[in-house]
Protein backbone atom coordinates (compact mmCIF):
# COMPACT_ATOMS: atom_id res chain seq x y z
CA UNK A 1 0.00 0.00 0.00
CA UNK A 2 1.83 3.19 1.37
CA UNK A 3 4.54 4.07 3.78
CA UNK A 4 5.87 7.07 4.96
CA UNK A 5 9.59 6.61 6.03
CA UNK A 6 9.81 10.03 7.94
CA UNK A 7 12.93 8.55 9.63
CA UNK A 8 14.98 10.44 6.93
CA UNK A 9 15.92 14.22 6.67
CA UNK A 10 13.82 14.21 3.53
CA UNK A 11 11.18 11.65 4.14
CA UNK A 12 10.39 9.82 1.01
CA UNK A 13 6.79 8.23 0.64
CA UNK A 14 6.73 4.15 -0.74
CA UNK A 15 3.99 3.63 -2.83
CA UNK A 16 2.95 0.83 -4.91
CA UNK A 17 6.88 0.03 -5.57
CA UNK A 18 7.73 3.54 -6.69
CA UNK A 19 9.31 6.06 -3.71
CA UNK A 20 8.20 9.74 -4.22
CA UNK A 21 9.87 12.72 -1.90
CA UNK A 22 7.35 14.04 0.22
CA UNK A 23 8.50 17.10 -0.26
CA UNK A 24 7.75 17.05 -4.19
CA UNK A 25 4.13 16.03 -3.60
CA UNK A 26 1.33 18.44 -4.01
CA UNK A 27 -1.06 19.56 -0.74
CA UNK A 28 -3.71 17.13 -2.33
CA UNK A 29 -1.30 14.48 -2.41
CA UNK A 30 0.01 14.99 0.96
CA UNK A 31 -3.61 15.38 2.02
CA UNK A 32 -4.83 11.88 0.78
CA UNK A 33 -1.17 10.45 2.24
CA UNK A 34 -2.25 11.98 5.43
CA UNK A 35 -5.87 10.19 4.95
CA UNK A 36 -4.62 7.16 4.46
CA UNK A 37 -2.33 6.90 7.15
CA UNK A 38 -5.25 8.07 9.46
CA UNK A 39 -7.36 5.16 8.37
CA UNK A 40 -4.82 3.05 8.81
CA UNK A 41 -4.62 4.01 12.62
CA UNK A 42 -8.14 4.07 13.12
CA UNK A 43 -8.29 0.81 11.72
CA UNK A 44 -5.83 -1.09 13.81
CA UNK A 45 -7.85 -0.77 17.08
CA UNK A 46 -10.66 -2.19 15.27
CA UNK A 47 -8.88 -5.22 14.14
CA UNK A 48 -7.66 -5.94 17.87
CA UNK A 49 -11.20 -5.46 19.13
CA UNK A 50 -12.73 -8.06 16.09
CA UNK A 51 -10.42 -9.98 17.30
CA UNK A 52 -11.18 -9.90 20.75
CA UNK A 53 -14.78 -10.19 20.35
CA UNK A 54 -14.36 -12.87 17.46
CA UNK A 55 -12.36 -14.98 20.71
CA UNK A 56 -15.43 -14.05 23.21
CA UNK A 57 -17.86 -15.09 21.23
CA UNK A 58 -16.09 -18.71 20.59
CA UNK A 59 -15.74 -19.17 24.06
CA UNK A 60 -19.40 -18.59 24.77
CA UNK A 61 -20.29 -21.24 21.71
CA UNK A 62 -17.96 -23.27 23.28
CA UNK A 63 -20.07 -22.99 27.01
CA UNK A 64 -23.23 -23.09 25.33
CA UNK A 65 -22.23 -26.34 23.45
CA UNK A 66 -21.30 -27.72 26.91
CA UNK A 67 -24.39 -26.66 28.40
CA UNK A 68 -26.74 -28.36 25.95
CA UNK A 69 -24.47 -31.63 26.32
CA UNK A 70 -26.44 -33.92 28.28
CA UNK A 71 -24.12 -35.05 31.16
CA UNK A 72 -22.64 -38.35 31.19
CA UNK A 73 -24.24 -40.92 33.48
């Protein structure tokens, strides 16, 4: 996708295989750089918490599947 290496004096955006200076991109450009990296960061808690949830709700198939086992006699 993208990545922003800002470690660098000029920071140089990776993109699709090609690197482009930040500095030679247009304020649109840099605005939909900035977007994307702002998704990105929104989405990363929401993976964690899909997972989380995804986890919870196995657990509670798993108890409900014990539940509705008929004990052993």
């Amino acid at each position: 996708m993208s990545e922003v290496d800002e470690t660098e004096e000029n920071p140089v955006l990776n993109f699709n295989g090609q690197e482009y200076p930040i500095a030679d991109l247009t304020d649109e450009q840099k605005y939909l750089v900035n977007q994307i990296q702002d998704i990105e960061n929104q989405l990363s808690p929401l993976r964690a918490k899909t997972h989380q949830l995804t986890r919870a709700k196995e657990g509670f198939v798993s108890d409900l599947e014990a539940a509705l086992t008929p004990p052993e006699e």
